[in-house]
C-alpha atoms as a PDB file:
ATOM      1  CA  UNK A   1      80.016 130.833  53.517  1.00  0.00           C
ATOM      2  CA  UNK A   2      77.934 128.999  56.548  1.00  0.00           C
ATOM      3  CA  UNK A   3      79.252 129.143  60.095  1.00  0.00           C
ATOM      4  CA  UNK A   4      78.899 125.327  59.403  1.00  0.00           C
ATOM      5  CA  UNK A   5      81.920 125.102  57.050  1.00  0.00           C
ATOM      6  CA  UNK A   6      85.845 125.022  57.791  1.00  0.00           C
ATOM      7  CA  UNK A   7      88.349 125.554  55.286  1.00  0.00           C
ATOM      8  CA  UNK A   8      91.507 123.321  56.722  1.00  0.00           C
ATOM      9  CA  UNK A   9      94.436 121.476  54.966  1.00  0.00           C
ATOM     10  CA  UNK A  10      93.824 117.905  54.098  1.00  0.00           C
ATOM     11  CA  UNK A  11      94.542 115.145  56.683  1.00  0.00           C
ATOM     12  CA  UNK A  12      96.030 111.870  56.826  1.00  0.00           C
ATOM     13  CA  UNK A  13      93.312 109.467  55.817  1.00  0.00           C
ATOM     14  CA  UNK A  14      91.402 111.950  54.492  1.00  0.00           C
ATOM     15  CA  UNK A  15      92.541 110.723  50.278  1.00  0.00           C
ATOM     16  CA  UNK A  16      89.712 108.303  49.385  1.00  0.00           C
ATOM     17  CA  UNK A  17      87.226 111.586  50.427  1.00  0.00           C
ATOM     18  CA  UNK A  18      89.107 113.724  48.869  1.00  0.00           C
ATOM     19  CA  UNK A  19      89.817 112.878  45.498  1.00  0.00           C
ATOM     20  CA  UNK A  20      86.302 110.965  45.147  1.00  0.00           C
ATOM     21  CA  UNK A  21      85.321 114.758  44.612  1.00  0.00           C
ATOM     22  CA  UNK A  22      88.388 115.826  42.779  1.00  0.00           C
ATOM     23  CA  UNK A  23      86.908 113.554  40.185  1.00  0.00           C
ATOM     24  CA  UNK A  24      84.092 115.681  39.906  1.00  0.00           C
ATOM     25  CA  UNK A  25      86.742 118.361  38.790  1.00  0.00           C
ATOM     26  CA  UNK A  26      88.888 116.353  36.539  1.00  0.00           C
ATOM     27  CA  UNK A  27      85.907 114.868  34.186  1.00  0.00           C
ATOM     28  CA  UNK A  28      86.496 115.236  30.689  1.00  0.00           C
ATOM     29  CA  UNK A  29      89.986 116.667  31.513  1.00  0.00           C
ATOM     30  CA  UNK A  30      92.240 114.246  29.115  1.00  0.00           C
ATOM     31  CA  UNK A  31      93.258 111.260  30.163  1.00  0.00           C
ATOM     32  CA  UNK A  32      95.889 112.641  33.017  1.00  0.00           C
ATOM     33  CA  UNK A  33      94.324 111.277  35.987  1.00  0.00           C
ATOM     34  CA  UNK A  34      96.621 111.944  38.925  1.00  0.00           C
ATOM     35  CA  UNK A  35      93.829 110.937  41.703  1.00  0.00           C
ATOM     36  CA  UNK A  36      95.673 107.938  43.275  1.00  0.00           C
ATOM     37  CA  UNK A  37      98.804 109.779  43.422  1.00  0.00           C
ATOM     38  CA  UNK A  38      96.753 112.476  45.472  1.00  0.00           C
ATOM     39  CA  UNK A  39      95.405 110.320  47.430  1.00  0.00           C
ATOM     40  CA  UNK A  40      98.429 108.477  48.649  1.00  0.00           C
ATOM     41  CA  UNK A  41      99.972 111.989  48.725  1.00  0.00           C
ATOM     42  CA  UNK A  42      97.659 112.926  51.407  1.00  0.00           C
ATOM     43  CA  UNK A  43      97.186 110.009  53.590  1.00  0.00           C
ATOM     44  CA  UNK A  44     100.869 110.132  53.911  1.00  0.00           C
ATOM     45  CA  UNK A  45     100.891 113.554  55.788  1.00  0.00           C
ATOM     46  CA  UNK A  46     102.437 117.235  54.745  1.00  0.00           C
ATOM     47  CA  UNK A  47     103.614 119.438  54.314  1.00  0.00           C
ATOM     48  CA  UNK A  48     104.219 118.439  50.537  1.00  0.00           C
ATOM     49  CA  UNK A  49     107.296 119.694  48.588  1.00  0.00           C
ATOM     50  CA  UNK A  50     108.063 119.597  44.964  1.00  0.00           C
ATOM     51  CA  UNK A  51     111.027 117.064  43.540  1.00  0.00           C
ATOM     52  CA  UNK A  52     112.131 120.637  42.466  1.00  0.00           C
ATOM     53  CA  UNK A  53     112.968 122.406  44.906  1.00  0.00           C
ATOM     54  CA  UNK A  54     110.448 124.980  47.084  1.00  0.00           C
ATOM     55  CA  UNK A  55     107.000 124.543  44.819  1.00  0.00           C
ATOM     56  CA  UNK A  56     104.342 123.644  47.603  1.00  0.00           C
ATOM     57  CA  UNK A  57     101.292 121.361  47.166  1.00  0.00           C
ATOM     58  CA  UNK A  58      98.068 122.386  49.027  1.00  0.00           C
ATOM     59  CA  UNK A  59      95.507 120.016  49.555  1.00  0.00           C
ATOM     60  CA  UNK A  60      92.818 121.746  51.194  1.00  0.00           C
ATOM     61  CA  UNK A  61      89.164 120.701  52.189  1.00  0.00           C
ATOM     62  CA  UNK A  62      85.781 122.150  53.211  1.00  0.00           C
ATOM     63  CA  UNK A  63      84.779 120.271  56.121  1.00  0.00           C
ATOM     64  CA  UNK A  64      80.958 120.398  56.990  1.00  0.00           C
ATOM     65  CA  UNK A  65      81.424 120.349  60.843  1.00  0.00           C
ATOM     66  CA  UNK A  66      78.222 119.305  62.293  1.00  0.00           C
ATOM     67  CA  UNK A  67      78.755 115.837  60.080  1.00  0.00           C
ATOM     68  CA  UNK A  68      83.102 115.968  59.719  1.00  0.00           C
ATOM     69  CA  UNK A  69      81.859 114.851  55.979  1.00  0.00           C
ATOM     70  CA  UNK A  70      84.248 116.968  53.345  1.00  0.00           C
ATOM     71  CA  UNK A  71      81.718 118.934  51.289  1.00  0.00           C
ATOM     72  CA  UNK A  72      84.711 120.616  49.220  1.00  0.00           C
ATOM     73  CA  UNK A  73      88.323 120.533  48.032  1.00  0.00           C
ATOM     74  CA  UNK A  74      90.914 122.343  46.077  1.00  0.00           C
ATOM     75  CA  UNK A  75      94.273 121.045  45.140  1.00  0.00           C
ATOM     76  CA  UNK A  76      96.978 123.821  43.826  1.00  0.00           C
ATOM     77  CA  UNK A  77     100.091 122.211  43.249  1.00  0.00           C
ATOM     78  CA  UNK A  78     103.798 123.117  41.588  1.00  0.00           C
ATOM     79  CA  UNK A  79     103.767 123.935  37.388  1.00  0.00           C
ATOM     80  CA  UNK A  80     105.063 120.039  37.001  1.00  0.00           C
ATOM     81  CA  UNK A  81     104.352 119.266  33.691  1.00  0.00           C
ATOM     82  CA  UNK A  82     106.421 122.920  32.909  1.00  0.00           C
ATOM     83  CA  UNK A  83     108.791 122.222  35.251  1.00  0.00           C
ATOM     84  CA  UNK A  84     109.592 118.318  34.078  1.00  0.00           C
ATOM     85  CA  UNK A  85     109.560 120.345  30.290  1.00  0.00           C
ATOM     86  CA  UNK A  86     112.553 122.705  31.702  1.00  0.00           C
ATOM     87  CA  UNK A  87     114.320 119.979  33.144  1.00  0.00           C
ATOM     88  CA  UNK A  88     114.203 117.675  29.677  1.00  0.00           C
ATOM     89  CA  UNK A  89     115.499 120.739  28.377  1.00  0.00           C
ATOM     90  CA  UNK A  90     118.310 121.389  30.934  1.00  0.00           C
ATOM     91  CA  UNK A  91     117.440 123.746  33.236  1.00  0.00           C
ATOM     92  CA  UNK A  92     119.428 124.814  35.570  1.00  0.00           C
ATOM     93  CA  UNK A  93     118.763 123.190  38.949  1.00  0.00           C
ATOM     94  CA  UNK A  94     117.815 126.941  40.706  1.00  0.00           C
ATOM     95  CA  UNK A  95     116.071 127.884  37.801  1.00  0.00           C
ATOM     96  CA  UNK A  96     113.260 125.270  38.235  1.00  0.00           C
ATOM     97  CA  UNK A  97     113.627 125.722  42.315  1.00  0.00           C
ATOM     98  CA  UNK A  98     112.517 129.448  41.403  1.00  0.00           C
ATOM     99  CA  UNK A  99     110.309 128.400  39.282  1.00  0.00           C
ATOM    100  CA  UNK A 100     108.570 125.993  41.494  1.00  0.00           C
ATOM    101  CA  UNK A 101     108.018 128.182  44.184  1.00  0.00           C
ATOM    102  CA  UNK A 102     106.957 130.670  41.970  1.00  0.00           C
ATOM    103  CA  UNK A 103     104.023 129.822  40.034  1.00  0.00           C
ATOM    104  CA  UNK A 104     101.040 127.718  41.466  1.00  0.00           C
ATOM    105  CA  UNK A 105      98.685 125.432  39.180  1.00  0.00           C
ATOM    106  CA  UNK A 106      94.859 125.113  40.037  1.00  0.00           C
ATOM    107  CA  UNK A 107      94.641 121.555  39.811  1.00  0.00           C
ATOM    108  CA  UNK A 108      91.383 121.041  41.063  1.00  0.00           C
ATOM    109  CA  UNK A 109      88.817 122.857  43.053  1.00  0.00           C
ATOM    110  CA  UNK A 110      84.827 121.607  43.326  1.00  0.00           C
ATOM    111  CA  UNK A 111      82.240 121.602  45.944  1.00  0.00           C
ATOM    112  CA  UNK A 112      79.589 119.037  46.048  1.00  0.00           C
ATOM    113  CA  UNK A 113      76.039 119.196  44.421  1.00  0.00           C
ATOM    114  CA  UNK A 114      74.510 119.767  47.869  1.00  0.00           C
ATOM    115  CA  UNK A 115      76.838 122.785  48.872  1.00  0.00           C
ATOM    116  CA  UNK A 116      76.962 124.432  46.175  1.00  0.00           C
ATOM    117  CA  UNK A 117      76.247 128.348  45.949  1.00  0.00           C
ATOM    118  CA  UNK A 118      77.025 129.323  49.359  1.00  0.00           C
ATOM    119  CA  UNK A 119      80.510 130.522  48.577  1.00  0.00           C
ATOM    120  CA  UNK A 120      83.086 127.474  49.499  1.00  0.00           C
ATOM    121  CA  UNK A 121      84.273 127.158  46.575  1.00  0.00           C
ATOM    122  CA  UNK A 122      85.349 130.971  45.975  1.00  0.00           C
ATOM    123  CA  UNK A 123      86.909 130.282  49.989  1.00  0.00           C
ATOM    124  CA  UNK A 124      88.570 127.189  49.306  1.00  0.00           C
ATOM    125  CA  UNK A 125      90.450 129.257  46.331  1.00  0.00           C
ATOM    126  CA  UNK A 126      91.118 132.656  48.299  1.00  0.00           C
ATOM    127  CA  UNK A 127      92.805 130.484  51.232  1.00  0.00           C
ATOM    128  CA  UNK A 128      94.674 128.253  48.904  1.00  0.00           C
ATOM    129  CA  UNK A 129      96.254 131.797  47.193  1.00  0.00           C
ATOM    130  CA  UNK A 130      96.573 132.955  50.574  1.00  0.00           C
ATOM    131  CA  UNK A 131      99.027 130.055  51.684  1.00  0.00           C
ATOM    132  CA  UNK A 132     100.855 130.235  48.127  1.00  0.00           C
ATOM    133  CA  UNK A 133     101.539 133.834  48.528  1.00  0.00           C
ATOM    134  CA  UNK A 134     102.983 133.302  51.898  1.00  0.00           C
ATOM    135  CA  UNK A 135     105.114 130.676  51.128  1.00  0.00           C
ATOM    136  CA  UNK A 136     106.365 133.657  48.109  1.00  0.00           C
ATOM    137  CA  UNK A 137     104.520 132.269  45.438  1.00  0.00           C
ATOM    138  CA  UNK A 138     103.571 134.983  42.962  1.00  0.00           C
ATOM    139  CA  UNK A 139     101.410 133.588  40.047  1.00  0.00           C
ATOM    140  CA  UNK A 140      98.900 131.052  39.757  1.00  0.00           C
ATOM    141  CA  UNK A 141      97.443 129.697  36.480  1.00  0.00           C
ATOM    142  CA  UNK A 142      94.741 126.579  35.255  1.00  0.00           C
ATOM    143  CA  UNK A 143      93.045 125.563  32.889  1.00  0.00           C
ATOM    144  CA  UNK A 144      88.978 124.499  32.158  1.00  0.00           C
ATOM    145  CA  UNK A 145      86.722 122.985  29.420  1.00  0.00           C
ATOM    146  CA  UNK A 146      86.426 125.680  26.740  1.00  0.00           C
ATOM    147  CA  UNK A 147      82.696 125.714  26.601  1.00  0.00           C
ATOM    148  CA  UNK A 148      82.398 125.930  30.318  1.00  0.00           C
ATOM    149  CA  UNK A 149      81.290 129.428  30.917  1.00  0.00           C
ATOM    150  CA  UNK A 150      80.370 129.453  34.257  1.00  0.00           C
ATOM    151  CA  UNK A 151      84.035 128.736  35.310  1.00  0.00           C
ATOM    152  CA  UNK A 152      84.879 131.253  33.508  1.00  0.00           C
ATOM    153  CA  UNK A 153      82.679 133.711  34.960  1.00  0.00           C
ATOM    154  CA  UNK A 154      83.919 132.140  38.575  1.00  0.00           C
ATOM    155  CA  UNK A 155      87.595 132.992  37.761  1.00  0.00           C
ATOM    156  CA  UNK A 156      87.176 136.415  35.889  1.00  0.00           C
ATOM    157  CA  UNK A 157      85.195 137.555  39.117  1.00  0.00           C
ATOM    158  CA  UNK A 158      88.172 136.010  41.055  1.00  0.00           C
ATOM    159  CA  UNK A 159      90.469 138.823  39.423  1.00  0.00           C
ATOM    160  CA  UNK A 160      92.345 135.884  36.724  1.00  0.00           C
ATOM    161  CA  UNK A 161      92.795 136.706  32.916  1.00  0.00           C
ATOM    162  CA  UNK A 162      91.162 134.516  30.582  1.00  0.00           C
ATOM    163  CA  UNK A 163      93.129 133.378  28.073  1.00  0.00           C
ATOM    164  CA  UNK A 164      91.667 132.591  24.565  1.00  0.00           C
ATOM    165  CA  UNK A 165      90.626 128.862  23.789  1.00  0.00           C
ATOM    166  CA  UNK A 166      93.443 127.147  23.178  1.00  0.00           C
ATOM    167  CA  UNK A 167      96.400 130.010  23.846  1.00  0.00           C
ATOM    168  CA  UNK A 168      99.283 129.371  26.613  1.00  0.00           C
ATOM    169  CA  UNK A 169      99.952 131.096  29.237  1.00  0.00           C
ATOM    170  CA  UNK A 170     103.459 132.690  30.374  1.00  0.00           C
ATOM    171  CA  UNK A 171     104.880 131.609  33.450  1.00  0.00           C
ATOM    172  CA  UNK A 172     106.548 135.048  34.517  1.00  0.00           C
ATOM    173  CA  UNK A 173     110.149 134.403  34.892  1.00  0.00           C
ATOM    174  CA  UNK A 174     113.421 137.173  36.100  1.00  0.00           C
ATOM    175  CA  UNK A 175     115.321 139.302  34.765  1.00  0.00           C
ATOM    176  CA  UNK A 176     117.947 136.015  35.384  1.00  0.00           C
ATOM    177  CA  UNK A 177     115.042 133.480  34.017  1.00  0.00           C
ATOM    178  CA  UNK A 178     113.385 133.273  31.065  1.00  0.00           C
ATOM    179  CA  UNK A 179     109.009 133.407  30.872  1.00  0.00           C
ATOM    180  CA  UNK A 180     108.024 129.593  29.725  1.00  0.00           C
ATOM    181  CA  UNK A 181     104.619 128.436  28.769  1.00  0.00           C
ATOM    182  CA  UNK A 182     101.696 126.046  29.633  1.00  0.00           C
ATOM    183  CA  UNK A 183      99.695 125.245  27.202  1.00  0.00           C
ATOM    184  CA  UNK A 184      96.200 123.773  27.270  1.00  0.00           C
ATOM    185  CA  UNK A 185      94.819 120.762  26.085  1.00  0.00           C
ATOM    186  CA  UNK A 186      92.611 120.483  23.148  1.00  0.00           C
ATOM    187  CA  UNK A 187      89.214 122.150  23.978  1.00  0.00           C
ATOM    188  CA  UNK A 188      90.446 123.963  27.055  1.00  0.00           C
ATOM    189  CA  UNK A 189      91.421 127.419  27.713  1.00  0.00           C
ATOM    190  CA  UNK A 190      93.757 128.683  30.427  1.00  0.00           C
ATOM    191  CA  UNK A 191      93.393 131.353  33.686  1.00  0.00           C
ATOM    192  CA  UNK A 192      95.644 133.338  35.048  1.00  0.00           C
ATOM    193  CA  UNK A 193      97.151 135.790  37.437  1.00  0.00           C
ATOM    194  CA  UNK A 194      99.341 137.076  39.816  1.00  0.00           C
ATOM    195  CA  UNK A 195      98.474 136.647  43.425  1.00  0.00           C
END
């Protein structure tokens, strides 16, 4: 990665930058489009906590220093959709706290055109894990268009399982807590691994 580059957790004010390249990430993605909820997320300031209990959203960006212009992002946030699944189902209140501090989603993570290929994205995702695991996260998990083999070539050299087209993956639970699933949407496939 250039000298030029910092990896750093978003700022306030730093939303309208920040998810105009999340978009890039989220094309073709279904029509879940969380974008202005990031955004408002992160110009109101962090640290971010899940409604359910520990989970931790990380809003990190690639800041090309000579120009302060964000060249990068990657947003890894809580299992919500599995954790709001658990809680329709009646989960126990520490059950999804474990849970959410557990397991970490790969919600989005893109460089733009004109950085590409000097290694910010693979940065951007080693420091997001990084935080995760020190805040005793344990597994992290996404998901990408099917046909998209370059992302998965990114992620298998990143150490994550991919998971057939269309196959969930198990959120590793206790010996107290059972494993639950995520499951793609149509046309995706899922990543995983522990961290």
């Amino acid at each position: 990665m250039p000298d030029s580059i910092q990896i750093r957790e978003a700022r306030s004010g730093e939303g309208k930058a920040f998810t105009e390249l999340a978009a890039l990430a989220m094309e073709g993605h279904g029509d879940f489009d969380d974008r202005e909820v990031m955004r408002e997320v992160i110009d109101e300031g962090g640290p971010f906590m899940s409604q359910f209990g520990a989970g931790r959203f990380v809003f990190l960006v690639a800041e090309h220093k000579p120009t302060a212009r964000i060249v990068g992002i990657s947003s890894t946030i809580p299992p919500l959709s599995v954790l709001g699944g658990m809680e329709r189902d009646g989960a126990d209140p520490i059950v999804l706290g474990a849970t959410a501090m557990a397991c970490v989603k790969i919600r989005a993570l893109v460089v733009a055109d004109d950085h590409r290929r000097q290694g910010i994205v693979s940065a951007l995702l080693v420091k997001a894990l990084e935080i995760h695991r020190d805040h005793r996260a344990f597994f992290a998990y996404g998901q990408f268009t099917a046909a998209d083999t370059d992302l998965a070539r990114f992620y298998r050299r990143h150490g994550f399982t991919i998971h057939a087209p269309g196959e969930p993956v198990m959120l590793p639970g206790s010996s107290r807590h059972r494993d639950v699933g995520a499951s793609p949407l149509p046309g995706e496939q899922m990543f995983s691994r522990a961290i």
